[in-house]
PDB file of N, CA and C in Angstrom:
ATOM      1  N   UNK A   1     161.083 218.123 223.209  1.00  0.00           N
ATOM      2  CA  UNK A   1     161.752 216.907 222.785  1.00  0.00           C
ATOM      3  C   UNK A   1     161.907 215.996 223.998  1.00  0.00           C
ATOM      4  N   UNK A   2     161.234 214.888 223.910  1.00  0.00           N
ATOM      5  CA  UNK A   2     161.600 213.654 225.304  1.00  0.00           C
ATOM      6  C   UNK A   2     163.353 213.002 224.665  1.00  0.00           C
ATOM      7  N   UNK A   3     163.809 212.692 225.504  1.00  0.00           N
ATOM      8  CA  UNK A   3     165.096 211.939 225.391  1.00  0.00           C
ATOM      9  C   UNK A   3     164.879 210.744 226.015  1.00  0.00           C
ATOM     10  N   UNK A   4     165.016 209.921 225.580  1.00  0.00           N
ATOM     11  CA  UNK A   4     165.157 208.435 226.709  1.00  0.00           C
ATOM     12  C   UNK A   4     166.801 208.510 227.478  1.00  0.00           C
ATOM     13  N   UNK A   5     166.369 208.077 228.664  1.00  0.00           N
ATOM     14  CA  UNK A   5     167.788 207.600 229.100  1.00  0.00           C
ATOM     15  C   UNK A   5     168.209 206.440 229.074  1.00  0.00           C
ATOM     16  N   UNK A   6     167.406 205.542 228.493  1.00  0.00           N
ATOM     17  CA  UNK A   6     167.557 203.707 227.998  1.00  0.00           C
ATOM     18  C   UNK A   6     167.101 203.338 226.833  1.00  0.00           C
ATOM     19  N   UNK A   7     167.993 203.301 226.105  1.00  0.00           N
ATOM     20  CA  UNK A   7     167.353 202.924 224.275  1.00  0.00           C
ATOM     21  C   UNK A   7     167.671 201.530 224.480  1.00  0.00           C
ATOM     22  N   UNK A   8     166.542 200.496 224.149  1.00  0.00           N
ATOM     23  CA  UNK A   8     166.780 199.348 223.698  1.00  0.00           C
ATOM     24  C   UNK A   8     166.137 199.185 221.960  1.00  0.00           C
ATOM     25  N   UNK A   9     166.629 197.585 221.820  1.00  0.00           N
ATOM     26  CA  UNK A   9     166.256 197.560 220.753  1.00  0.00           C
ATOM     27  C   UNK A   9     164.983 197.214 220.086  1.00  0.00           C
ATOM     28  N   UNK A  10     164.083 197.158 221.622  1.00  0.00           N
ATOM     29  CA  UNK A  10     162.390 197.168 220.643  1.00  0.00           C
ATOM     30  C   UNK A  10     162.124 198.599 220.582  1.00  0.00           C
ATOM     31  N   UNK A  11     162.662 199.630 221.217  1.00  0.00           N
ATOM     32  CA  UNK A  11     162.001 200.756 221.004  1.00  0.00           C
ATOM     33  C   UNK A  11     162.951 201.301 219.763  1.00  0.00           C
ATOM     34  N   UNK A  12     164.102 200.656 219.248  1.00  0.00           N
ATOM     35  CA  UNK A  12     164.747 201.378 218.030  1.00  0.00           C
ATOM     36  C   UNK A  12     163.337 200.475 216.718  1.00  0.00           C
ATOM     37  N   UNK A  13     163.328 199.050 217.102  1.00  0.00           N
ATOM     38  CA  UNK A  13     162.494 198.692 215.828  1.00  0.00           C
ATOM     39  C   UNK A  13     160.772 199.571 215.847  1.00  0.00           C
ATOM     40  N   UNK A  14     160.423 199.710 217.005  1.00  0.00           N
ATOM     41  CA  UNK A  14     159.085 200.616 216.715  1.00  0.00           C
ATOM     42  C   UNK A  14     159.850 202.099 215.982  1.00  0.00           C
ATOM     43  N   UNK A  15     160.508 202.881 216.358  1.00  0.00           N
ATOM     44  CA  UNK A  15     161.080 204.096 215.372  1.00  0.00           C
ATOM     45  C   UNK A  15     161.023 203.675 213.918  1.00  0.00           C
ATOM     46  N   UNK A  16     161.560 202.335 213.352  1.00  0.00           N
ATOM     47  CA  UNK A  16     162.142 201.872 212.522  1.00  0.00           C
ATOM     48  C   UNK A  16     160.417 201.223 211.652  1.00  0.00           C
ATOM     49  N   UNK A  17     159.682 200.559 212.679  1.00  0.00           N
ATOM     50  CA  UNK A  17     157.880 200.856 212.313  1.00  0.00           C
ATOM     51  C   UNK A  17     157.414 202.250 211.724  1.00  0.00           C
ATOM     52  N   UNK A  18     157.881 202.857 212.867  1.00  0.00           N
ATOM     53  CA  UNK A  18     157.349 204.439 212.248  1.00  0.00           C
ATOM     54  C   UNK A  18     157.576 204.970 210.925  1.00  0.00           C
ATOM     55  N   UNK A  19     158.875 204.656 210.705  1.00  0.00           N
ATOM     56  CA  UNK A  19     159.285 204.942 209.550  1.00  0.00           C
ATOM     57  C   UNK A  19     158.970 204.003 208.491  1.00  0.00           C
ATOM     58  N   UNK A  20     158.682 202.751 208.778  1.00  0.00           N
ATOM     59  CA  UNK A  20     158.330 201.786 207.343  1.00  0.00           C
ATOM     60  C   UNK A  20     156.400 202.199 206.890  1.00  0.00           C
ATOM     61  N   UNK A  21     155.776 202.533 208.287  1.00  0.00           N
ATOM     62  CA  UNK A  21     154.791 203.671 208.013  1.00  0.00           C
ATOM     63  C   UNK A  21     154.433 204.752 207.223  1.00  0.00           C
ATOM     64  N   UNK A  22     155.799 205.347 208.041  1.00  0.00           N
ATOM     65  CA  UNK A  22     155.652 206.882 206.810  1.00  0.00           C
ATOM     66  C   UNK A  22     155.581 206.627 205.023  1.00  0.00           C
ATOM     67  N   UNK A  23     156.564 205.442 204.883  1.00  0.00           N
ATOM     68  CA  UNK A  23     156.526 204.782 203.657  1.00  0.00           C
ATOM     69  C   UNK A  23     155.669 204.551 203.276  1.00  0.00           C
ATOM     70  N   UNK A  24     154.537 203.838 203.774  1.00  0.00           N
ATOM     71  CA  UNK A  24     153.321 203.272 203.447  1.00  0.00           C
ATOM     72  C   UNK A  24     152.271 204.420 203.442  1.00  0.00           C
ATOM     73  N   UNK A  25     152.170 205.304 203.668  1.00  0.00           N
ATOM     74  CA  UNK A  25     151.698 206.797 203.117  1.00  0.00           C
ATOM     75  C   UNK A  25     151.730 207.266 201.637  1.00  0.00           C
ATOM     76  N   UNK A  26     153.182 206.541 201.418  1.00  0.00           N
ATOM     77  CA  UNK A  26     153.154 206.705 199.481  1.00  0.00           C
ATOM     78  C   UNK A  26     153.314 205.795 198.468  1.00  0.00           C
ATOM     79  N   UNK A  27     152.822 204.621 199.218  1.00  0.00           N
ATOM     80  CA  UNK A  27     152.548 203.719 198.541  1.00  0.00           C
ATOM     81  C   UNK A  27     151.156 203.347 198.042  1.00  0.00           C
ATOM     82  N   UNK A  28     151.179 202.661 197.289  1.00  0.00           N
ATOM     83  CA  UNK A  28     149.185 202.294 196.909  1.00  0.00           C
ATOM     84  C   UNK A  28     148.766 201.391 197.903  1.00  0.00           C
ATOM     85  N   UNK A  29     147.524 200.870 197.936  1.00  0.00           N
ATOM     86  CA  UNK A  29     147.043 200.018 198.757  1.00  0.00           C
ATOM     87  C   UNK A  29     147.844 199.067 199.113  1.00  0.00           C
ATOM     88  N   UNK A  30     147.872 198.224 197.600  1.00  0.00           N
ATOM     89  CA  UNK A  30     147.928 196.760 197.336  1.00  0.00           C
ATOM     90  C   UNK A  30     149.511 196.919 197.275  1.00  0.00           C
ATOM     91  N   UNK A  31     150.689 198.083 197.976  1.00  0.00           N
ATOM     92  CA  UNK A  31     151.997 197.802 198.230  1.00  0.00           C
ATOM     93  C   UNK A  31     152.323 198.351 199.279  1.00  0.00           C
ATOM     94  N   UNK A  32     151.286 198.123 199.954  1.00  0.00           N
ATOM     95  CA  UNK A  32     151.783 198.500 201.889  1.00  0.00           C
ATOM     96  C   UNK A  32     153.082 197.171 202.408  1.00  0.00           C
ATOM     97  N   UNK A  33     153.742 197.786 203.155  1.00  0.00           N
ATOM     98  CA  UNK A  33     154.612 197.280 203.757  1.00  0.00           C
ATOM     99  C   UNK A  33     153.741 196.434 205.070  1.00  0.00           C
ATOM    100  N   UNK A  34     154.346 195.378 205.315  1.00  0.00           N
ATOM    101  CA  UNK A  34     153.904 194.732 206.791  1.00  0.00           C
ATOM    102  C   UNK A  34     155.155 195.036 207.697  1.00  0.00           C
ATOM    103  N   UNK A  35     154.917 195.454 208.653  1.00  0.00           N
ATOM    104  CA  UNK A  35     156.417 195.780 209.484  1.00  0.00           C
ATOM    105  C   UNK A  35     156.381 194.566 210.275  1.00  0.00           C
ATOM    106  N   UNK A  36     157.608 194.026 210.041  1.00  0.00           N
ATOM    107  CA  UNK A  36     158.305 192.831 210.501  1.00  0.00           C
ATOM    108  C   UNK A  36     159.635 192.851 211.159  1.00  0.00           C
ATOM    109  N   UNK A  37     159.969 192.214 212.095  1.00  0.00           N
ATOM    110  CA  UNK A  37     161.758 192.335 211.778  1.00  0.00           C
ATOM    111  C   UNK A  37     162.604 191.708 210.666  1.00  0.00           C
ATOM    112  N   UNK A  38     161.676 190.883 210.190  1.00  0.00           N
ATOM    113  CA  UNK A  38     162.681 189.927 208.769  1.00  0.00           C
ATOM    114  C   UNK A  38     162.294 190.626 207.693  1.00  0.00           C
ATOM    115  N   UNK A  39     160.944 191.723 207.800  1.00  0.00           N
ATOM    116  CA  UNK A  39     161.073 192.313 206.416  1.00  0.00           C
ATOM    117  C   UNK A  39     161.972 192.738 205.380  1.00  0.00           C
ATOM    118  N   UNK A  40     162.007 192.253 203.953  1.00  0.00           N
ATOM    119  CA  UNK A  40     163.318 191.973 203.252  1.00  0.00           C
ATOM    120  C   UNK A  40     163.031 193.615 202.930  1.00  0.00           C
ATOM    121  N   UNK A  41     164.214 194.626 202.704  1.00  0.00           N
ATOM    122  CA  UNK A  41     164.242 195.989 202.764  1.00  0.00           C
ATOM    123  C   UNK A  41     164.921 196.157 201.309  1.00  0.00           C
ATOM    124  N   UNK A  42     166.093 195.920 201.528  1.00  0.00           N
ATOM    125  CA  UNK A  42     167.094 195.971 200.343  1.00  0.00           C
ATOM    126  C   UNK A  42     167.857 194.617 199.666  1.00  0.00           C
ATOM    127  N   UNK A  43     168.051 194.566 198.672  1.00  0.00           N
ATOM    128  CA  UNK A  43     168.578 193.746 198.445  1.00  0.00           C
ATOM    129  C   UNK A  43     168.229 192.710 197.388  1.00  0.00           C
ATOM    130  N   UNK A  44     168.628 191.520 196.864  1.00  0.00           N
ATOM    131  CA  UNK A  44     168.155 190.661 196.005  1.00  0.00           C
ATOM    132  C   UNK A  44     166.572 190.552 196.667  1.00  0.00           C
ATOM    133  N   UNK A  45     165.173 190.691 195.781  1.00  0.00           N
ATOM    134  CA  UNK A  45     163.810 190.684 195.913  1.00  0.00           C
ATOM    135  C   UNK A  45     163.722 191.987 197.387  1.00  0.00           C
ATOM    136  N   UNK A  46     164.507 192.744 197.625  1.00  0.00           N
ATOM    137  CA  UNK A  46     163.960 193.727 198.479  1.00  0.00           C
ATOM    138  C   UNK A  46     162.952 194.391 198.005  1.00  0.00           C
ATOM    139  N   UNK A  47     162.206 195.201 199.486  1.00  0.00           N
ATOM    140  CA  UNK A  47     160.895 195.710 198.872  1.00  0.00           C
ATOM    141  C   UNK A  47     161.097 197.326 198.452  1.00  0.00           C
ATOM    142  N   UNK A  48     162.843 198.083 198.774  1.00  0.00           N
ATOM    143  CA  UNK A  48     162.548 199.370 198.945  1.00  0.00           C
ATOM    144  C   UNK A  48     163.084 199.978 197.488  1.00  0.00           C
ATOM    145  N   UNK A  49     163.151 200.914 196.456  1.00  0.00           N
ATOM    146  CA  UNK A  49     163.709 201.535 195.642  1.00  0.00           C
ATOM    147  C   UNK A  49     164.402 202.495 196.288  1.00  0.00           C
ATOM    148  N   UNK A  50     165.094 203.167 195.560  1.00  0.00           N
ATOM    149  CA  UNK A  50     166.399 204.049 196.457  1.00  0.00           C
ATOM    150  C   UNK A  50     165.839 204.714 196.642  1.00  0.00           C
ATOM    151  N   UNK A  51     164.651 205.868 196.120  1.00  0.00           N
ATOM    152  CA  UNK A  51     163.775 206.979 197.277  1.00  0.00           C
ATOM    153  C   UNK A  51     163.533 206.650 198.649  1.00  0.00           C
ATOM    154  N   UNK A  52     162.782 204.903 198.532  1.00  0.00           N
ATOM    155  CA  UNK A  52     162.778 204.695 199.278  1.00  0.00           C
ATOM    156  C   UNK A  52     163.361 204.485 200.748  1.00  0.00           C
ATOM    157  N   UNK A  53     164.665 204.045 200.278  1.00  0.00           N
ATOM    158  CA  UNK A  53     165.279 203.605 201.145  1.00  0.00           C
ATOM    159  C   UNK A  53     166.593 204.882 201.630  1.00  0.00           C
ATOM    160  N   UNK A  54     166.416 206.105 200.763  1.00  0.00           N
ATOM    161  CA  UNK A  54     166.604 207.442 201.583  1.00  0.00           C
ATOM    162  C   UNK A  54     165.599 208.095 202.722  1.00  0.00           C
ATOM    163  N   UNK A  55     164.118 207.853 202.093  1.00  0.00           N
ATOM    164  CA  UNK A  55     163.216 208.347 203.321  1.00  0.00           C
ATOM    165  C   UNK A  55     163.326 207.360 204.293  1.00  0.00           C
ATOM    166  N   UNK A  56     163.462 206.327 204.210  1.00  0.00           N
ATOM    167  CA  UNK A  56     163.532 205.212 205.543  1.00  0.00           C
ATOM    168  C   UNK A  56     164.628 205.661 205.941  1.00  0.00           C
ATOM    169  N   UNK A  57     166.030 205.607 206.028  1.00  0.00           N
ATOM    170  CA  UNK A  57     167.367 206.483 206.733  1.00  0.00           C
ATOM    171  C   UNK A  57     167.378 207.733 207.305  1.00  0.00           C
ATOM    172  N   UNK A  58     166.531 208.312 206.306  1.00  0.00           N
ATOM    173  CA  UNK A  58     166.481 209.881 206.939  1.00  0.00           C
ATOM    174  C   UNK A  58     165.494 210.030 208.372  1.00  0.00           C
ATOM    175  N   UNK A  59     164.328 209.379 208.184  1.00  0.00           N
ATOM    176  CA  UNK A  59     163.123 209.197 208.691  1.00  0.00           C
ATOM    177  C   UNK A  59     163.602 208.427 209.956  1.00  0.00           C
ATOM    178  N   UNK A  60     164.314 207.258 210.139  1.00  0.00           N
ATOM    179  CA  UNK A  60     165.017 206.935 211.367  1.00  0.00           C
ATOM    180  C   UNK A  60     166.548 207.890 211.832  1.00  0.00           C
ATOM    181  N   UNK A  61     166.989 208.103 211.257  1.00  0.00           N
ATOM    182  CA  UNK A  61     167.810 208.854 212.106  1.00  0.00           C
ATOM    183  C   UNK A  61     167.515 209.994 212.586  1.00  0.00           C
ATOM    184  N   UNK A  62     167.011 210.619 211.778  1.00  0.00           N
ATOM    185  CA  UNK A  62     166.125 212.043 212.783  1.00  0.00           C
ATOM    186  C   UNK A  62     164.946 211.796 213.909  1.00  0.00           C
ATOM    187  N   UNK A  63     164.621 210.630 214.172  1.00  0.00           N
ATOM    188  CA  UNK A  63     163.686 210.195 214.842  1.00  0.00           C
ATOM    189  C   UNK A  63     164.458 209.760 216.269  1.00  0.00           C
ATOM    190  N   UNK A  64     165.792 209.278 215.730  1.00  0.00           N
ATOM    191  CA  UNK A  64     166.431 208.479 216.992  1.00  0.00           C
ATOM    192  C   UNK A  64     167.348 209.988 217.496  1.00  0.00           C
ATOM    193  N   UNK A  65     167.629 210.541 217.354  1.00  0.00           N
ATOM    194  CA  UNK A  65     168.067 212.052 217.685  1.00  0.00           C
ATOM    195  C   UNK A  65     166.937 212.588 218.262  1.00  0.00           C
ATOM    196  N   UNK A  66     165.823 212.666 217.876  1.00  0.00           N
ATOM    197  CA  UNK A  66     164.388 213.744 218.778  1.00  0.00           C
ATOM    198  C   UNK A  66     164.212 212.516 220.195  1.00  0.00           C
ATOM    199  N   UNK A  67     164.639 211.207 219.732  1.00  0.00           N
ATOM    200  CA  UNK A  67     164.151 210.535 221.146  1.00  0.00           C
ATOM    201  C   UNK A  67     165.599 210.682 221.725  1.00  0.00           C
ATOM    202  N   UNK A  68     166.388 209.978 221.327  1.00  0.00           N
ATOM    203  CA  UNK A  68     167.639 209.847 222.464  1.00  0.00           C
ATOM    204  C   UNK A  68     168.820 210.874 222.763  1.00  0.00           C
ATOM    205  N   UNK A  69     168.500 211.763 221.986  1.00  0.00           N
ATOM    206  CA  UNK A  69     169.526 212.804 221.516  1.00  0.00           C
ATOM    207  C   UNK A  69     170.680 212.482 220.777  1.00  0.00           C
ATOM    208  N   UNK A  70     171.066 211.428 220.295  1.00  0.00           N
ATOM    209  CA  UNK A  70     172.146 211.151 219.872  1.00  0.00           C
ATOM    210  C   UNK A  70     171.510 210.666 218.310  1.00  0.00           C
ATOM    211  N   UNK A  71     173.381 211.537 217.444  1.00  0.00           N
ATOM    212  CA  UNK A  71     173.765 211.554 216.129  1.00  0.00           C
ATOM    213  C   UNK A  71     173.838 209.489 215.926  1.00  0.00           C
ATOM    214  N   UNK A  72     172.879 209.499 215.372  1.00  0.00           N
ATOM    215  CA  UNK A  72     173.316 208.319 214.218  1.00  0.00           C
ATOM    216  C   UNK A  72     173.484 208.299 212.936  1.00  0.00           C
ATOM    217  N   UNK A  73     174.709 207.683 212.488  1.00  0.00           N
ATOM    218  CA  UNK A  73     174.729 207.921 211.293  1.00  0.00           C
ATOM    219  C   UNK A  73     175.025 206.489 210.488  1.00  0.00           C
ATOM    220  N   UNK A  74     173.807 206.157 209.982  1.00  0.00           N
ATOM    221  CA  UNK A  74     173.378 204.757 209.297  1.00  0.00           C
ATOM    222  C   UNK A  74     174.304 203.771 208.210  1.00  0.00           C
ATOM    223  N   UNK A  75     174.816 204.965 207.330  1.00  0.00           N
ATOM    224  CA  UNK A  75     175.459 204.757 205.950  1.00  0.00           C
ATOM    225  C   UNK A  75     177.088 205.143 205.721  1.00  0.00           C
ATOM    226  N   UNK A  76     177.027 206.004 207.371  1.00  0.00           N
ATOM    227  CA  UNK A  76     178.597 206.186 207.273  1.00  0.00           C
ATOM    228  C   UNK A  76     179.002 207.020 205.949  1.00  0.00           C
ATOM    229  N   UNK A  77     180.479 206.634 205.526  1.00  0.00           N
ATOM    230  CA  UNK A  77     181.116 207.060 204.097  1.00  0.00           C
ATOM    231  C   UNK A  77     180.917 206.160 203.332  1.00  0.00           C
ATOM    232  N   UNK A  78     180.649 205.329 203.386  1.00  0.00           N
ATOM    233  CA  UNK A  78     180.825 204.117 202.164  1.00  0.00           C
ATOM    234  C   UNK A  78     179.014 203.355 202.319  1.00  0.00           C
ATOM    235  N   UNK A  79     178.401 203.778 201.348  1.00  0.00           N
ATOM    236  CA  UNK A  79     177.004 203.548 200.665  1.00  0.00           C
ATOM    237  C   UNK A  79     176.834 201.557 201.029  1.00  0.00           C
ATOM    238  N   UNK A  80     177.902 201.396 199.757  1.00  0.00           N
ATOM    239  CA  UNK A  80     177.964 200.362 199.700  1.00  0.00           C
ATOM    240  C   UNK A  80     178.577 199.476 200.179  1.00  0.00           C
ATOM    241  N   UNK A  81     179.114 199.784 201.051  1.00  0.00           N
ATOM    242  CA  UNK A  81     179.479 198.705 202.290  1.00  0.00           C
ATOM    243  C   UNK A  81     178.782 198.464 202.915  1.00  0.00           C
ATOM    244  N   UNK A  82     178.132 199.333 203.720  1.00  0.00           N
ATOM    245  CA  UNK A  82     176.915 199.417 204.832  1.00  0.00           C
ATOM    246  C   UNK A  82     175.682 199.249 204.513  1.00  0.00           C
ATOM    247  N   UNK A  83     175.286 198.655 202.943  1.00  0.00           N
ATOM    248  CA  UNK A  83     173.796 198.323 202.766  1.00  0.00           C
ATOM    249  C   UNK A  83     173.352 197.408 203.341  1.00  0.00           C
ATOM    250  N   UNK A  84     174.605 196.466 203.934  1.00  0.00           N
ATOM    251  CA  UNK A  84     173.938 194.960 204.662  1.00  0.00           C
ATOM    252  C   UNK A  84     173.287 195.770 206.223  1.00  0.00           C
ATOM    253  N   UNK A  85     173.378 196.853 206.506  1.00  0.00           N
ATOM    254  CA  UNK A  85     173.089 197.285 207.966  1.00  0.00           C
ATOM    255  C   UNK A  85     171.265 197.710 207.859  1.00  0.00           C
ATOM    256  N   UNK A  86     170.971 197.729 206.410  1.00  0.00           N
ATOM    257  CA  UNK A  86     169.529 198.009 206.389  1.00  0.00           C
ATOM    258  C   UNK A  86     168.259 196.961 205.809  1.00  0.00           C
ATOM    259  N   UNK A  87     169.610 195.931 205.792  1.00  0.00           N
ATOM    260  CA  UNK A  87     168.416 194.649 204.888  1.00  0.00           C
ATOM    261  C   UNK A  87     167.600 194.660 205.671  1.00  0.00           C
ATOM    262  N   UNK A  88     167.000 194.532 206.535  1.00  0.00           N
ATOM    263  CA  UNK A  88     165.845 193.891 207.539  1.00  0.00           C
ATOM    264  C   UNK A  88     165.659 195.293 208.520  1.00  0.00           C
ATOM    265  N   UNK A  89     164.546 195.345 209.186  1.00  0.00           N
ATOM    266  CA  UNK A  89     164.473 196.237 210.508  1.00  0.00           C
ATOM    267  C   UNK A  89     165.661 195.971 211.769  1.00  0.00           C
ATOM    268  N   UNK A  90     165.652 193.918 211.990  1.00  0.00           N
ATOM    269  CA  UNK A  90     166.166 193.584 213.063  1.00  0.00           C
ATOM    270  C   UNK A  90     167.460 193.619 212.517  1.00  0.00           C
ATOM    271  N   UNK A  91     168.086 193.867 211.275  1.00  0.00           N
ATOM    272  CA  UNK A  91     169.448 194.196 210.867  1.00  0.00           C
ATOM    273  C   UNK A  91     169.759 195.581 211.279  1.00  0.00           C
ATOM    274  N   UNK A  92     168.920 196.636 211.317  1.00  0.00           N
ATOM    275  CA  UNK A  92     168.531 197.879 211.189  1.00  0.00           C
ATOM    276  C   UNK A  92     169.326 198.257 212.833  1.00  0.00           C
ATOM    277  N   UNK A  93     168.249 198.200 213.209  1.00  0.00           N
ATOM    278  CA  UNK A  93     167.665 198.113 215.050  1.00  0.00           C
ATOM    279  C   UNK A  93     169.093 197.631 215.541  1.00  0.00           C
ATOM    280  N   UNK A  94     169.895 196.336 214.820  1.00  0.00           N
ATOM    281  CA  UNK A  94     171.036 195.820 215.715  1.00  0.00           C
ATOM    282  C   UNK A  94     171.906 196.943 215.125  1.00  0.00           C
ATOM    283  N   UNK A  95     172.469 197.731 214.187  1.00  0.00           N
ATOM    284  CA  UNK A  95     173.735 198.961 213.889  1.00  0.00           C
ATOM    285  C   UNK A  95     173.290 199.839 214.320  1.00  0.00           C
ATOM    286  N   UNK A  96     171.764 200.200 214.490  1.00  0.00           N
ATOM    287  CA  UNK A  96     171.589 201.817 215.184  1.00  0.00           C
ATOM    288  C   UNK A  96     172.089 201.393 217.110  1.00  0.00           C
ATOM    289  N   UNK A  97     171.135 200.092 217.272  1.00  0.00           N
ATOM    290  CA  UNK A  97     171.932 199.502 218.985  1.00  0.00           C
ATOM    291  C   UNK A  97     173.306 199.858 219.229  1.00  0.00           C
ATOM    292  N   UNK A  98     174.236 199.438 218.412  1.00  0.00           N
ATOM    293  CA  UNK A  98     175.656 199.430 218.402  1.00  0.00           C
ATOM    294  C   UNK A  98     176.405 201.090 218.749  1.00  0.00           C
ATOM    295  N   UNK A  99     175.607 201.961 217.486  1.00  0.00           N
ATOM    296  CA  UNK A  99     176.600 203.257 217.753  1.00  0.00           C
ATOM    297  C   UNK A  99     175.705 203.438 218.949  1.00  0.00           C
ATOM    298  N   UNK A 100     174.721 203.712 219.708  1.00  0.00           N
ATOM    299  CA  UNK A 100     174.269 204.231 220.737  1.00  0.00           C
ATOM    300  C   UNK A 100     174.299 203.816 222.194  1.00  0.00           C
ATOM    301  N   UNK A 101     174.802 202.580 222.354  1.00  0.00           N
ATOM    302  CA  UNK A 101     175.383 201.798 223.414  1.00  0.00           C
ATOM    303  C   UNK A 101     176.583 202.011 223.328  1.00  0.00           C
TER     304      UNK A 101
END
């Protein structure tokens, strides 16, 4: 396992690539994701369904633990409070920044 000793936030949005990737593994052609930071995720016209948007959470937080060693935890207790923390990657990337700084 590498650990970084400096997490910034382009290397949380490439994790956060990786994972909109893994997504695009089970999707069809013609509904690949483009990884963006404004990509709309959740939300009014979001692109993810709730499978989805469990393998994207799961898929980054176990990813940011094998790199930095540290517990993130995305969704907290309350689901629905914290969905605004996954609309976008660069929404994403700025709450995983926060608990790890």
């Amino acid at each position: 396992m590498t650990v970084m000793t400096k997490v910034d936030q382009r290397a949380i949005i490439a994790i956060i690539y990786e994972a909109i990737e893994l997504l695009n593994g089970q999707r069809s052609a013609n509904a690949q994701l483009i990884s963006s930071p404004d990509l709309l995720l959740v939300g009014d016209h979001g692109t993810l369904d709730s499978l989805e948007i469990s393998t994207l959470v799961l898929a980054v937080e176990r990813k940011v633990k094998e790199t930095t060693g540290i517990d993130v935890d995305i969704f907290g207790a309350d689901f629905d409070e914290n969905i605004d923390k996954i609309r976008t990657p660069a929404s994403l990337a700025e709450a995983i920044f926060r608990q790890i700084s």
